[in-house]
C-alpha atoms as a PDB file:
ATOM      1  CA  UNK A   1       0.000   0.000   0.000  1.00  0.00           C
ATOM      2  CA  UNK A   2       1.486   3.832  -1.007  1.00  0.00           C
ATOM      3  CA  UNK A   3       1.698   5.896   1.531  1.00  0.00           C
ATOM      4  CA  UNK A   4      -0.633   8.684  -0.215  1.00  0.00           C
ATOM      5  CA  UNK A   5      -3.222   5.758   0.101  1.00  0.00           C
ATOM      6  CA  UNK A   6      -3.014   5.507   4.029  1.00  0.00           C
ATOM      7  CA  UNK A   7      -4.127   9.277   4.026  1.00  0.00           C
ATOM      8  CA  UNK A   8      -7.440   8.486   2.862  1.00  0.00           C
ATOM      9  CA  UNK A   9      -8.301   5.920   5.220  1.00  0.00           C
ATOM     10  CA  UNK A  10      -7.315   7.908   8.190  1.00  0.00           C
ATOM     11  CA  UNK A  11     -10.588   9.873   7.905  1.00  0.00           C
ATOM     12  CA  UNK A  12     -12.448   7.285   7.359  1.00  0.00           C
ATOM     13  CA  UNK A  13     -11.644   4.820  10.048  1.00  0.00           C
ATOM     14  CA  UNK A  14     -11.995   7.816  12.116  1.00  0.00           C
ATOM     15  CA  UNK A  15     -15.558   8.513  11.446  1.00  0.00           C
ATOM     16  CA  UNK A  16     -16.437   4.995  11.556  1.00  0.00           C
ATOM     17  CA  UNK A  17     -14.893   4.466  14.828  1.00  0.00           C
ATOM     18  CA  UNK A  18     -16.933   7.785  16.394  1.00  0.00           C
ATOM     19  CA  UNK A  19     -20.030   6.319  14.457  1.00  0.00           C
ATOM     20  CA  UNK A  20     -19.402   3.015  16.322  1.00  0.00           C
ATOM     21  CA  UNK A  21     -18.721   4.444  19.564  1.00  0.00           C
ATOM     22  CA  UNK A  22     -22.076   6.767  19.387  1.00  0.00           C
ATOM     23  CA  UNK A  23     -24.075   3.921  18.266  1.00  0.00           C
ATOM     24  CA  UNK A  24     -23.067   1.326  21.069  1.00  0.00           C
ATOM     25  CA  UNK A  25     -23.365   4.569  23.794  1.00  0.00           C
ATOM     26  CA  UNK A  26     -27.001   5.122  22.307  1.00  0.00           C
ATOM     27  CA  UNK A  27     -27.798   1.678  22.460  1.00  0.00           C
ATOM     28  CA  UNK A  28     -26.818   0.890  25.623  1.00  0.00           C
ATOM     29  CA  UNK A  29     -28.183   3.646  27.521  1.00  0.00           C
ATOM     30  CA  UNK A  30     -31.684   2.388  25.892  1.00  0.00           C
ATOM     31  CA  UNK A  31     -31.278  -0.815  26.659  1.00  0.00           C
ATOM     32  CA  UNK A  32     -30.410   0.075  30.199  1.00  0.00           C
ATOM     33  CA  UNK A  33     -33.799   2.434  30.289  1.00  0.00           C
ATOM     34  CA  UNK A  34     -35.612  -0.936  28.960  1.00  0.00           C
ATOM     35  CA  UNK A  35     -34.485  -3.002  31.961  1.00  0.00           C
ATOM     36  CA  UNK A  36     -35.388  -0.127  34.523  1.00  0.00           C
ATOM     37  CA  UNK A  37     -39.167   0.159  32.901  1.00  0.00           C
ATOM     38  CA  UNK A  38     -39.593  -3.849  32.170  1.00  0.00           C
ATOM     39  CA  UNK A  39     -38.430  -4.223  36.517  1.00  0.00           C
ATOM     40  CA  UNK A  40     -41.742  -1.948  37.002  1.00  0.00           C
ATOM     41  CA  UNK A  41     -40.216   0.608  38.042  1.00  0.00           C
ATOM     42  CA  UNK A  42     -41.872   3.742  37.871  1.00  0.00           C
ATOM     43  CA  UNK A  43     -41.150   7.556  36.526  1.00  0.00           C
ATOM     44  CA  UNK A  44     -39.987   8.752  39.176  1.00  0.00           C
ATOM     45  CA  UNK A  45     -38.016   5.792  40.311  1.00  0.00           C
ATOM     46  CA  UNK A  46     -35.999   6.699  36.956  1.00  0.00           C
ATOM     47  CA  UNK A  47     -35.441   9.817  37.634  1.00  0.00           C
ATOM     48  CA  UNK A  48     -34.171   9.286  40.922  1.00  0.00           C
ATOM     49  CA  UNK A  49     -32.076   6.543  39.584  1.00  0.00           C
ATOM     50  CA  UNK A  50     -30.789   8.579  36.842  1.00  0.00           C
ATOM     51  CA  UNK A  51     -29.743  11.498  39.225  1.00  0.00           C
ATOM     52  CA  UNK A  52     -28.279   9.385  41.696  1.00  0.00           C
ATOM     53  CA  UNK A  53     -25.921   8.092  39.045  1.00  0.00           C
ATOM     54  CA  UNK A  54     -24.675  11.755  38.168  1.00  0.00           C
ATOM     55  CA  UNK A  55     -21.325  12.960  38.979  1.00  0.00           C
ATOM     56  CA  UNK A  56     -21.150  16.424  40.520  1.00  0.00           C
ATOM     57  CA  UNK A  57     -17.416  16.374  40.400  1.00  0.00           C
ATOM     58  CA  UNK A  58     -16.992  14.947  36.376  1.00  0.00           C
ATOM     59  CA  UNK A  59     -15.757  18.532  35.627  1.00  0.00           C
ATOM     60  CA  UNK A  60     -13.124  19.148  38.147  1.00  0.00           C
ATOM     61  CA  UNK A  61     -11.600  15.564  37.420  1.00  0.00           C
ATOM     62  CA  UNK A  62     -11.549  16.015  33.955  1.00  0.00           C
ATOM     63  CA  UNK A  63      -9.847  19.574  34.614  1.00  0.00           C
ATOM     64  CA  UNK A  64      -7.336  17.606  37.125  1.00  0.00           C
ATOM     65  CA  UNK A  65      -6.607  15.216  34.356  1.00  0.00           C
ATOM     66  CA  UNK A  66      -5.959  18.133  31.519  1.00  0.00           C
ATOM     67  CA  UNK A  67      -3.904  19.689  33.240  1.00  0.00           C
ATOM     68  CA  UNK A  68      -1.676  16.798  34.492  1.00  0.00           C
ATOM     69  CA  UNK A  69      -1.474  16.050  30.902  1.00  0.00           C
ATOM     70  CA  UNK A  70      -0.019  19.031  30.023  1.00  0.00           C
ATOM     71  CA  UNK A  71       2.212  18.818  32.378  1.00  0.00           C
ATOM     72  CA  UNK A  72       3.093  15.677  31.081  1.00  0.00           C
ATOM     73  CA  UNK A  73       3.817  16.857  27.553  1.00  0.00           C
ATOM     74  CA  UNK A  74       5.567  20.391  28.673  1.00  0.00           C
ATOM     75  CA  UNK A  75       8.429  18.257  31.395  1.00  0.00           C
ATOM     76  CA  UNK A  76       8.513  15.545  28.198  1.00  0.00           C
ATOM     77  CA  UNK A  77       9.449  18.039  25.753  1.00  0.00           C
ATOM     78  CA  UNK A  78      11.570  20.101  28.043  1.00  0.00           C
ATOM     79  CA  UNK A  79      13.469  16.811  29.047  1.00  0.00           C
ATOM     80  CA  UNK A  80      13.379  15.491  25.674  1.00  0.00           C
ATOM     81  CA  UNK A  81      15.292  19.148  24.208  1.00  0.00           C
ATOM     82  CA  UNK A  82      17.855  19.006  26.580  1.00  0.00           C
ATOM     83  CA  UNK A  83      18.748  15.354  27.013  1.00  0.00           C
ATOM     84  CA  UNK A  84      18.124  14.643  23.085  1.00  0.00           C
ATOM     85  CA  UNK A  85      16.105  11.412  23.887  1.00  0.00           C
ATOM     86  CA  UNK A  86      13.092  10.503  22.577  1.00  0.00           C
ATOM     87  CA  UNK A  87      11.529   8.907  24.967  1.00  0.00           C
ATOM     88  CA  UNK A  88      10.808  11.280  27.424  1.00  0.00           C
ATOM     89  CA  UNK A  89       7.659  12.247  26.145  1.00  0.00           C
ATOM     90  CA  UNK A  90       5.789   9.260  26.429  1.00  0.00           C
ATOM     91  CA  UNK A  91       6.992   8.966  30.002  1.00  0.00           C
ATOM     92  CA  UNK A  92       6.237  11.818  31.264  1.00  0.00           C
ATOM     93  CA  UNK A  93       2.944  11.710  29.586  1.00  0.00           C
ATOM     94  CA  UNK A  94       1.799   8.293  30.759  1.00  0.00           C
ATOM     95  CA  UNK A  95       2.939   9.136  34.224  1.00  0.00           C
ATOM     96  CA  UNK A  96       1.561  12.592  34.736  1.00  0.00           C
ATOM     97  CA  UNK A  97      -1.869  11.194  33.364  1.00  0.00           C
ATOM     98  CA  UNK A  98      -1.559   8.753  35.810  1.00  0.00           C
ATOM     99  CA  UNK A  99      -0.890  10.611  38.619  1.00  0.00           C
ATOM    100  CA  UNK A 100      -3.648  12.870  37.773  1.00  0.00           C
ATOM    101  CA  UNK A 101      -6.498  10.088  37.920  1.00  0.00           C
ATOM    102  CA  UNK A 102      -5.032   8.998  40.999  1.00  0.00           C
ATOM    103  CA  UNK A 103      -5.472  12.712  42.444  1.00  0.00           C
ATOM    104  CA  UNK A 104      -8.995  13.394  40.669  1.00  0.00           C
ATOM    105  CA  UNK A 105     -10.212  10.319  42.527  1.00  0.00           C
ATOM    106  CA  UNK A 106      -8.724  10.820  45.614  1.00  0.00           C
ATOM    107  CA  UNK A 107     -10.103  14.510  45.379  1.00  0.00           C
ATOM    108  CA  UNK A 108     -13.593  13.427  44.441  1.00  0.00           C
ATOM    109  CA  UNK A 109     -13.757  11.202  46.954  1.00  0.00           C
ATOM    110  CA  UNK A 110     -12.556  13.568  49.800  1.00  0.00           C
ATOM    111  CA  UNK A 111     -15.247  15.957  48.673  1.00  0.00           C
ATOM    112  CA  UNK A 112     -17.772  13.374  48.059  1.00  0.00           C
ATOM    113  CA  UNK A 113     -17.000  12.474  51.919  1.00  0.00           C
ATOM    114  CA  UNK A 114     -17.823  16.079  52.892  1.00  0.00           C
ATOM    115  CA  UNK A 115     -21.243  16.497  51.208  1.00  0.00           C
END
């Protein structure tokens, strides 16, 4: 296969892979709703259900998590320029993720104890 070639499938198994993941998401969360009404559950049951399953804290850990990545990339690329290895990137990327789920739990869970 050429490598102008690979270009045009890029795209493509991109939007089938979003397609995919929107269509399973969908499904699921209907099929999920099905169960709840076929139990005999009422309305409001739901809706309680539903809103017990929120996450009032989905934002902050997801800001947590950005920003740990970014720290990730900036110490890879700073470590990377003036060691002239490649893999310091990845590293630092993997690990700063890391440690930021680890601290967006353990944050969420702190404040979840204090509600």
């Amino acid at each position: 296969m050429r490598p102008e070639t690979i270009g045009v499938f890029i795209p493509i198994v991109l939007f089938l892979v979003i397609g995919l993941v929107l269509v399973t998401y969908y499904y699921l969360r209907s099929r999920e709703r099905q169960l709840l009404i076929d139990k005999g559950l009422d309305a409001q049951s739901i809706k309680e259900y539903f809103a017990q399953k929120k996450d009032p804290f989905f934002l902050m850990k997801f800001g947590i998590i950005a920003v740990a990545f970014g720290l990730g990339i900036g110490v890879g690329m700073m470590l990377q320029d003036s060691t002239s290895k490649e893999y310091w990137v990845p590293l630092t990327l993997f690990t700063f993720t890391g440690i930021g789920f680890i601290v967006a739990n353990l944050v969420a869970h702190k404040l979840k104890k204090v509600e």
